[in-house]
PDB file of N, CA and C in Angstrom:
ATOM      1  N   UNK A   1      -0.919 -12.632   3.135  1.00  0.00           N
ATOM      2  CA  UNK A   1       0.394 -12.036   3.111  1.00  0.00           C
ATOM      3  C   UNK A   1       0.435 -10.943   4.166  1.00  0.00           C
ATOM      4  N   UNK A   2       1.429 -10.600   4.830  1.00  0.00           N
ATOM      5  CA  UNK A   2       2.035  -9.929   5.792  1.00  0.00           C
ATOM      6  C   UNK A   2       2.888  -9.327   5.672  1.00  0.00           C
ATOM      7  N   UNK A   3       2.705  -8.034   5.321  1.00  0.00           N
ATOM      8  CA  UNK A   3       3.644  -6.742   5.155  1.00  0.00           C
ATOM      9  C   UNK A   3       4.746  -6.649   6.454  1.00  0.00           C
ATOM     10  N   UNK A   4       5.703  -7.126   6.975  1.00  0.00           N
ATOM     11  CA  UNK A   4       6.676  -7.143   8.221  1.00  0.00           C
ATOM     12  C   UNK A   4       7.273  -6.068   8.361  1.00  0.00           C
ATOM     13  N   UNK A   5       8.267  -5.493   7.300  1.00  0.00           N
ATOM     14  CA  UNK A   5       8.612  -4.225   7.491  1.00  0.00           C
ATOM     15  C   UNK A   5       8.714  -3.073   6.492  1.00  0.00           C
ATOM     16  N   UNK A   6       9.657  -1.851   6.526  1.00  0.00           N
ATOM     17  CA  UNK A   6       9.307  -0.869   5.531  1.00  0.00           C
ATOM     18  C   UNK A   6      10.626  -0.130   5.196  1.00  0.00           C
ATOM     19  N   UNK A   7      10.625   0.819   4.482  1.00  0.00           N
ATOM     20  CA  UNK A   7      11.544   1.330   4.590  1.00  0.00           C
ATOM     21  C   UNK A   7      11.946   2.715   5.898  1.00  0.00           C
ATOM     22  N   UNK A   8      10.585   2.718   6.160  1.00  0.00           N
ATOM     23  CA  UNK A   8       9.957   3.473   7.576  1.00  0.00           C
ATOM     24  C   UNK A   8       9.396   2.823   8.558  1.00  0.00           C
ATOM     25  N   UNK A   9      10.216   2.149   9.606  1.00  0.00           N
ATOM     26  CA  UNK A   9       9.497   1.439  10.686  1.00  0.00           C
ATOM     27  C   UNK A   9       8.301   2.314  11.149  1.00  0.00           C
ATOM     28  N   UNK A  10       7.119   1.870  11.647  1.00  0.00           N
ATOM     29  CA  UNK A  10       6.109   2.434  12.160  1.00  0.00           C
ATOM     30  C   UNK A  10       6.485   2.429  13.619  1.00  0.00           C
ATOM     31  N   UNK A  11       6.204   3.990  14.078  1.00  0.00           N
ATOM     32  CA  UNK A  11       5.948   3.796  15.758  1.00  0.00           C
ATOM     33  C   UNK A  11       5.580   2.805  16.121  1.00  0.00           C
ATOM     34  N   UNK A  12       6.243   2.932  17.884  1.00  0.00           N
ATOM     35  CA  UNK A  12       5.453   1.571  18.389  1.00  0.00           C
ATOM     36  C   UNK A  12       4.049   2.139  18.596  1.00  0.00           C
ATOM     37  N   UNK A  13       3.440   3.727  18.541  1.00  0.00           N
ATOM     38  CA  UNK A  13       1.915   3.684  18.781  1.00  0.00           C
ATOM     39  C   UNK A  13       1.350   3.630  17.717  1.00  0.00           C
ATOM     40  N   UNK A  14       1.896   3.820  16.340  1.00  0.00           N
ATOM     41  CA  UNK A  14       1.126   4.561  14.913  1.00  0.00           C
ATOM     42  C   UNK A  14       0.131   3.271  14.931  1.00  0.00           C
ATOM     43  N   UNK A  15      -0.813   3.024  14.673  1.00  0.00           N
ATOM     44  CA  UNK A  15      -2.129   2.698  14.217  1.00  0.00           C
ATOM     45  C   UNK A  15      -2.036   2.290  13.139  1.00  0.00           C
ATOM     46  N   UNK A  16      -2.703   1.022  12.708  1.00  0.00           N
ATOM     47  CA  UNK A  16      -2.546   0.249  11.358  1.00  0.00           C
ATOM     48  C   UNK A  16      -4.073   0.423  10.765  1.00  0.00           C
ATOM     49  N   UNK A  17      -3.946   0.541   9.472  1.00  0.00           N
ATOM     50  CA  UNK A  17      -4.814   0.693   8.406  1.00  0.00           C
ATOM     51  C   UNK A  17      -5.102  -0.693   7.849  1.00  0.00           C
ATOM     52  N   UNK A  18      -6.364  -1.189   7.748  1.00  0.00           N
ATOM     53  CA  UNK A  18      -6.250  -2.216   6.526  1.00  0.00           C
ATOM     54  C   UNK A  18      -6.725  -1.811   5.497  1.00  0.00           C
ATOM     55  N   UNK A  19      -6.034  -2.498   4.356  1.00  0.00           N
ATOM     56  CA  UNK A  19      -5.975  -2.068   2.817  1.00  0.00           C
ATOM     57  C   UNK A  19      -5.566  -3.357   2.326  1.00  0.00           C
ATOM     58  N   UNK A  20      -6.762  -3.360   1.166  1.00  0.00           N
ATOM     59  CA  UNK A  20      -7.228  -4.381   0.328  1.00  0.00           C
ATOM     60  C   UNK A  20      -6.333  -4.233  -1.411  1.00  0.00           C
ATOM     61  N   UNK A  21      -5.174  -4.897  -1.789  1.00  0.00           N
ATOM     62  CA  UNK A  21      -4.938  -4.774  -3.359  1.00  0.00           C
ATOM     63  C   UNK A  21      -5.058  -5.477  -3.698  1.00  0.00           C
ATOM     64  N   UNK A  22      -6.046  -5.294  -5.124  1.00  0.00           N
ATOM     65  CA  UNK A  22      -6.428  -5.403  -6.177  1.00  0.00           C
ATOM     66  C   UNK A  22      -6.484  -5.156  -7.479  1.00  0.00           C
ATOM     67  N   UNK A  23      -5.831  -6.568  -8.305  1.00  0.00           N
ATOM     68  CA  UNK A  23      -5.690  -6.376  -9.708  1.00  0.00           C
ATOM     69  C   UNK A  23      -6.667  -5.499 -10.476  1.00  0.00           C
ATOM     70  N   UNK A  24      -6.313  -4.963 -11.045  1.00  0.00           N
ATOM     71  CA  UNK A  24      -7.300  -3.625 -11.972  1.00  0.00           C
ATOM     72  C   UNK A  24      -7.639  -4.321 -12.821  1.00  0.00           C
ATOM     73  N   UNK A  25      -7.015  -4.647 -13.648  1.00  0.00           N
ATOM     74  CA  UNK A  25      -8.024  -5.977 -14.860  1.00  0.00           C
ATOM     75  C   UNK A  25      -8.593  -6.472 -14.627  1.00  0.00           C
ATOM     76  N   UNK A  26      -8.088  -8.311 -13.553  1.00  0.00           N
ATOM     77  CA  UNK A  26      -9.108  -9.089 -13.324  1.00  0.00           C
ATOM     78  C   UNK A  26      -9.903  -8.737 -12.340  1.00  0.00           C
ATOM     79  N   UNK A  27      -9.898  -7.606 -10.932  1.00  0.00           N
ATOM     80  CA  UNK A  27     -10.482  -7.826 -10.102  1.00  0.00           C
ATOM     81  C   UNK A  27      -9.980  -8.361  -9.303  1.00  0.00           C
ATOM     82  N   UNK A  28      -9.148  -9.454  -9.279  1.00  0.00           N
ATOM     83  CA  UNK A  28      -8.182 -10.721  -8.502  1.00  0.00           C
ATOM     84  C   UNK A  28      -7.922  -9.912  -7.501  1.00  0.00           C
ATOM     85  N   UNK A  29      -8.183 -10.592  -5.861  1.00  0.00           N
ATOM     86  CA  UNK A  29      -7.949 -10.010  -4.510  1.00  0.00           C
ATOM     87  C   UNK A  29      -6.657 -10.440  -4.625  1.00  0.00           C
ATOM     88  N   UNK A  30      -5.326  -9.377  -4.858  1.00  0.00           N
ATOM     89  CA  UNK A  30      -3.824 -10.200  -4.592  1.00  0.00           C
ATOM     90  C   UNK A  30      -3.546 -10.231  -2.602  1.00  0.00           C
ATOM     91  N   UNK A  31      -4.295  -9.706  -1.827  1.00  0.00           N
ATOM     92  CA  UNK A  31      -3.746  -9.281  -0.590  1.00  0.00           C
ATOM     93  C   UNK A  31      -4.363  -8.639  -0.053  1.00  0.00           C
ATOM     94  N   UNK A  32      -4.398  -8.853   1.532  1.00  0.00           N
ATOM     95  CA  UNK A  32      -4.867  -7.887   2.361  1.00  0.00           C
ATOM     96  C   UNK A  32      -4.193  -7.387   3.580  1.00  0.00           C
ATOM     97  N   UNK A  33      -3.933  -6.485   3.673  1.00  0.00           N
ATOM     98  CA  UNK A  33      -2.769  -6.045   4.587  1.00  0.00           C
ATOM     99  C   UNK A  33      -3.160  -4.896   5.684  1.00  0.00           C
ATOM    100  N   UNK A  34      -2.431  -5.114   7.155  1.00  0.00           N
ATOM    101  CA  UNK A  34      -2.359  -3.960   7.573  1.00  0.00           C
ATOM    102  C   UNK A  34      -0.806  -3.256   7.559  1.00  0.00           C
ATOM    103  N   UNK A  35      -1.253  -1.610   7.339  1.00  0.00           N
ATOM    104  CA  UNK A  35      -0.034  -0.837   6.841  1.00  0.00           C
ATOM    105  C   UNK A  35      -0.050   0.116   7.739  1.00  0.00           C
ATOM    106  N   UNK A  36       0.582   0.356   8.739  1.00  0.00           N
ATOM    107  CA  UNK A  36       1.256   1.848   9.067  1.00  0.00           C
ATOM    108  C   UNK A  36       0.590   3.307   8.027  1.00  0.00           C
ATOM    109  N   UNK A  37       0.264   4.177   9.206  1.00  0.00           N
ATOM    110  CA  UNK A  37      -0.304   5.412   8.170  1.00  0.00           C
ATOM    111  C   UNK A  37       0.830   6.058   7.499  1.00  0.00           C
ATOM    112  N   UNK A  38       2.175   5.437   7.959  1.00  0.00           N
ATOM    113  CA  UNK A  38       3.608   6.545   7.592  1.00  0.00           C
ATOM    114  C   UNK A  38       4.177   5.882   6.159  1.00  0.00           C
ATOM    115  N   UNK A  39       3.639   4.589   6.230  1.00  0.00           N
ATOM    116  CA  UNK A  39       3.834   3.804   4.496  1.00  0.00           C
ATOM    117  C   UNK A  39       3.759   4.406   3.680  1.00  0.00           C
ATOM    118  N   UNK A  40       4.559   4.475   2.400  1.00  0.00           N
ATOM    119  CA  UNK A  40       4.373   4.996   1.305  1.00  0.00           C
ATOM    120  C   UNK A  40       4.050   4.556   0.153  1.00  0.00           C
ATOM    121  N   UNK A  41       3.824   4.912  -0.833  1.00  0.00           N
ATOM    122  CA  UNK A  41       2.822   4.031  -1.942  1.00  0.00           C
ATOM    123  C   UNK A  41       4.269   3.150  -2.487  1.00  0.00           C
ATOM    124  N   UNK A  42       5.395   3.729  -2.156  1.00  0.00           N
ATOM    125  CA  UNK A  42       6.235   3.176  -3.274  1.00  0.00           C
ATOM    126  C   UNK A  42       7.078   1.950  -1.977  1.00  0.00           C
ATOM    127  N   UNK A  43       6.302   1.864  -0.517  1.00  0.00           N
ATOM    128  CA  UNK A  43       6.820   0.941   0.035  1.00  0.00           C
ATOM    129  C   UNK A  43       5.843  -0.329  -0.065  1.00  0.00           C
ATOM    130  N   UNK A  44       5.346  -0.004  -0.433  1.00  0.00           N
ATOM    131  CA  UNK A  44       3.874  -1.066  -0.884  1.00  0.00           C
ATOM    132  C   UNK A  44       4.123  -1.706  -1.991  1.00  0.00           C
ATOM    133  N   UNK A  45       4.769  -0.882  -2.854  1.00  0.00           N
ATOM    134  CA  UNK A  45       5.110  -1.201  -4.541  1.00  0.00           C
ATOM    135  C   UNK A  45       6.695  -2.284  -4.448  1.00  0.00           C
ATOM    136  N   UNK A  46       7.276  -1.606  -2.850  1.00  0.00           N
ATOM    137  CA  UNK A  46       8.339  -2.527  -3.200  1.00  0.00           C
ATOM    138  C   UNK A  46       8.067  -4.298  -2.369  1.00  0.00           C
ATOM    139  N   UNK A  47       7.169  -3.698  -1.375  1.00  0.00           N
ATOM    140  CA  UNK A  47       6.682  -4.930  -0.947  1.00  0.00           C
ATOM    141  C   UNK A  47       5.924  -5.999  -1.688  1.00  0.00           C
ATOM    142  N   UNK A  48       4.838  -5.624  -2.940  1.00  0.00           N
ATOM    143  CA  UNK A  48       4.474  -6.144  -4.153  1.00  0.00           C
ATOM    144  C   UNK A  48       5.460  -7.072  -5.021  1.00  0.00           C
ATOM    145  N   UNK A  49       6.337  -5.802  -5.393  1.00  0.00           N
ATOM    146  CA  UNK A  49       7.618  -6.934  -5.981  1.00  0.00           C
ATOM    147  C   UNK A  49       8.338  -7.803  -5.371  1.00  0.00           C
ATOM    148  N   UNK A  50       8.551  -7.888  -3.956  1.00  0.00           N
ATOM    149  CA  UNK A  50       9.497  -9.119  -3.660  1.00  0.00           C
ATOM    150  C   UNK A  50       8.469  -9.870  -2.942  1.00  0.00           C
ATOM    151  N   UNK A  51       6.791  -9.951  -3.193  1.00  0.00           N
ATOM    152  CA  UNK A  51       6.344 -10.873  -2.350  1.00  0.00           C
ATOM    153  C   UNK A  51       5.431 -11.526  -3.680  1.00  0.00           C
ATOM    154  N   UNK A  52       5.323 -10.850  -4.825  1.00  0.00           N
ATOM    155  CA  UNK A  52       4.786 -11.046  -5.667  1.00  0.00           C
ATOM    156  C   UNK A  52       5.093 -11.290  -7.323  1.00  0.00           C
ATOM    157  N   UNK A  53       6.231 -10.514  -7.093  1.00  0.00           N
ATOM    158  CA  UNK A  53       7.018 -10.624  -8.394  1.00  0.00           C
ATOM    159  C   UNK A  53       6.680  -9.489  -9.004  1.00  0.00           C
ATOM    160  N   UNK A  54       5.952  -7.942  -8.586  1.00  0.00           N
ATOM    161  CA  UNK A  54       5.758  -7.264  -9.946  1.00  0.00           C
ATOM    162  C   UNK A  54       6.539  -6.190 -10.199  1.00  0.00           C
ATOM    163  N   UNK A  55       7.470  -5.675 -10.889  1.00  0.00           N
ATOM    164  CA  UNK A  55       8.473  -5.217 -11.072  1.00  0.00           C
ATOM    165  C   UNK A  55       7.919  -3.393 -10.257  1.00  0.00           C
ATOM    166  N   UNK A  56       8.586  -3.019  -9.406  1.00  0.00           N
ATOM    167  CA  UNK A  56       8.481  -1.971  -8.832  1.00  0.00           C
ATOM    168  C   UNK A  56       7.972  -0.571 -10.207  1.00  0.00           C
ATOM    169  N   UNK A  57       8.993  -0.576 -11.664  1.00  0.00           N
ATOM    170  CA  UNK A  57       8.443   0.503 -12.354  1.00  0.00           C
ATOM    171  C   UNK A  57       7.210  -0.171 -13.347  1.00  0.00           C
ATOM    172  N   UNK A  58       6.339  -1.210 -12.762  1.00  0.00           N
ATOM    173  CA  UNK A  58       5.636  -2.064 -13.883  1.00  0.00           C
ATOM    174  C   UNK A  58       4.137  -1.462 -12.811  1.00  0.00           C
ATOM    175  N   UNK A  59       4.164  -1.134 -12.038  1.00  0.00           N
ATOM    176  CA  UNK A  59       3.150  -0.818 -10.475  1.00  0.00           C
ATOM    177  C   UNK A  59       2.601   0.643 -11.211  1.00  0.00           C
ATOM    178  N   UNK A  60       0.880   0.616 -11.023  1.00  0.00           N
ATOM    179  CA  UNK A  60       0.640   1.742 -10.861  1.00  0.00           C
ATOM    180  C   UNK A  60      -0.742   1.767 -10.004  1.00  0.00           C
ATOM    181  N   UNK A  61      -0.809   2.227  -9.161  1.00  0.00           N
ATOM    182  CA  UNK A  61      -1.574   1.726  -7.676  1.00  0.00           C
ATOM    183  C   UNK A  61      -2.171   3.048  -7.670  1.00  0.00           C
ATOM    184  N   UNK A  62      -3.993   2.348  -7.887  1.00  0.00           N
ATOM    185  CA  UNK A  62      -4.675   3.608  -7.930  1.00  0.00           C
ATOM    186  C   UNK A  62      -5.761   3.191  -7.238  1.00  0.00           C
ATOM    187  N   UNK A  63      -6.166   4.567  -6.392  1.00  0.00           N
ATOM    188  CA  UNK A  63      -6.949   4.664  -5.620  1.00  0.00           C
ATOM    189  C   UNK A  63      -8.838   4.310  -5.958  1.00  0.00           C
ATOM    190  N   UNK A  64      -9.670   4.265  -5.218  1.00  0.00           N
ATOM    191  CA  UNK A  64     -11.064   3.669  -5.279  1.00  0.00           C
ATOM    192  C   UNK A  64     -11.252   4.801  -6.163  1.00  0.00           C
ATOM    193  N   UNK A  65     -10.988   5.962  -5.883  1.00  0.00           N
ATOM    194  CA  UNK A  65     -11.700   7.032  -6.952  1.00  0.00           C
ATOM    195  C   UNK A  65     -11.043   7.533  -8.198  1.00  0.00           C
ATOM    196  N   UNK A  66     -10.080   6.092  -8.201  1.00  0.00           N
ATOM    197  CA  UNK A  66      -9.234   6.332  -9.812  1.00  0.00           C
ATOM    198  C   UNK A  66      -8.402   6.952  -9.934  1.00  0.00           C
ATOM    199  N   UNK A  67      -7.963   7.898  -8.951  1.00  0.00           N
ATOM    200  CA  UNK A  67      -6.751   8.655  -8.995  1.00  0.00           C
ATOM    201  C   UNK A  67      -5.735   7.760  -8.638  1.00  0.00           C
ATOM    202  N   UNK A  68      -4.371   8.122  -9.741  1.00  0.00           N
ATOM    203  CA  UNK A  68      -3.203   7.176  -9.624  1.00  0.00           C
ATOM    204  C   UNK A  68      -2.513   7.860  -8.015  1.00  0.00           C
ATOM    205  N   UNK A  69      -1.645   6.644  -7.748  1.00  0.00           N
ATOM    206  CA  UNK A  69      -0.930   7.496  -6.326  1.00  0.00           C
ATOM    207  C   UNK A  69      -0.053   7.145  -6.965  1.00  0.00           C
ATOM    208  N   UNK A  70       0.807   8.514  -6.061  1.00  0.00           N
ATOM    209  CA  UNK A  70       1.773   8.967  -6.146  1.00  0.00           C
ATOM    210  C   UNK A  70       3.288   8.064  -5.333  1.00  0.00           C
ATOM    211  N   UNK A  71       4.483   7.758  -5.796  1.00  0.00           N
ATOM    212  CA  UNK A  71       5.385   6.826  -4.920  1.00  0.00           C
ATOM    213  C   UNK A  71       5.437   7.357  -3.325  1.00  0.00           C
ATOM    214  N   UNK A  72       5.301   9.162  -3.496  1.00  0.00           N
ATOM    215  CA  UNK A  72       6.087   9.933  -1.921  1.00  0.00           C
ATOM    216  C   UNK A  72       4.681   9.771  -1.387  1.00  0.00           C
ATOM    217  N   UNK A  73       3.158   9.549  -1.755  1.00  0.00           N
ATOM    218  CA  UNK A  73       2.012   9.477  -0.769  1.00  0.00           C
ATOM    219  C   UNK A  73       2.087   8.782   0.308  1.00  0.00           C
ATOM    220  N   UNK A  74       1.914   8.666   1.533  1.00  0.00           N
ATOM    221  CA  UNK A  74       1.603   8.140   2.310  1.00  0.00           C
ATOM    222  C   UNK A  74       0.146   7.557   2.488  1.00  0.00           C
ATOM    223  N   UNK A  75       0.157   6.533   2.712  1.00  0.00           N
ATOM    224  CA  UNK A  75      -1.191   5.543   3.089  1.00  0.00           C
ATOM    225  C   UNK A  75      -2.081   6.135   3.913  1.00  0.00           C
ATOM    226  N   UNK A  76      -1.739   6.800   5.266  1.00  0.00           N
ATOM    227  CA  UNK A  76      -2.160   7.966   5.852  1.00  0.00           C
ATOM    228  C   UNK A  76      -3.215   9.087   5.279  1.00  0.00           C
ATOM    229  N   UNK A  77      -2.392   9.693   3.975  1.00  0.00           N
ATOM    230  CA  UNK A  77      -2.806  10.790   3.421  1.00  0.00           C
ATOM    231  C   UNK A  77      -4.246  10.479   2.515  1.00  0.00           C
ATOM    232  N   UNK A  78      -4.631   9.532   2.748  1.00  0.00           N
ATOM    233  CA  UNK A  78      -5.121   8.643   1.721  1.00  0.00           C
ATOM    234  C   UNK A  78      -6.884   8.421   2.609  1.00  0.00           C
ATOM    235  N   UNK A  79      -6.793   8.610   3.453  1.00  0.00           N
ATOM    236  CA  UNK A  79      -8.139   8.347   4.118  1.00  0.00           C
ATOM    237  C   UNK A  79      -8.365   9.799   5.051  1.00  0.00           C
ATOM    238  N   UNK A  80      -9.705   9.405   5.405  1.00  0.00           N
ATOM    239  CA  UNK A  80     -10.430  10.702   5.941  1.00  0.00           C
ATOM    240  C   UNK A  80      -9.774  10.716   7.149  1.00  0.00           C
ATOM    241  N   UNK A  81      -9.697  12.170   7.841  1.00  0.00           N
ATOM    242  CA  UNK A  81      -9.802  12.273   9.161  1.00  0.00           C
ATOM    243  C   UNK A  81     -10.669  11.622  10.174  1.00  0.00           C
ATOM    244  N   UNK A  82     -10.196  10.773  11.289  1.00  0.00           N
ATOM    245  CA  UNK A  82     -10.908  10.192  12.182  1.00  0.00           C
ATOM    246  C   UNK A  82     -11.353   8.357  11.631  1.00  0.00           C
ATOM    247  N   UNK A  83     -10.784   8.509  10.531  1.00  0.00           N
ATOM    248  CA  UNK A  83     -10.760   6.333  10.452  1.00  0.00           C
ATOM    249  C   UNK A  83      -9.880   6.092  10.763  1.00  0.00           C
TER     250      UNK A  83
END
């Protein structure tokens, strides 16, 4: 699957991230995507629902170290300086 656009077009220079989601229960790889660092968790959540079916307030998208994100986070905000 292929994330195309957002509710925030990415610069033409911004730099793409890849990011891996994954069902929290089964484990199940749903996708692997590259995202713009300016993405937001809740443009991800809406891209989920119309490519996947999962209802945008049914989403709760949490990070490797278990912390839930937030809808206004950016994908960006989300990794270290210099990856």
């Amino acid at each position: 699957m292929a994330i195309a656009s957002s509710t925030h077009p990415p610069a033409a220079t911004e730099s793409l991230l890849d990011v891996s989601i994954v069902a929290a229960m089964s484990g199940e790889s749903l996708c692997d995507v590259q995202l713009p660092h300016s993405y937001t968790i809740k443009d991800v959540k809406l891209k989920l629902q119309s490519n996947h079916g999962f209802h945008l307030f049914s989403q709760k998208l949490v990070c490797q170290s278990g912390d839930v994100l937030d809808n206004d986070q950016t994908i960006g905000s989300l990794v270290s300086p210099g990856m």
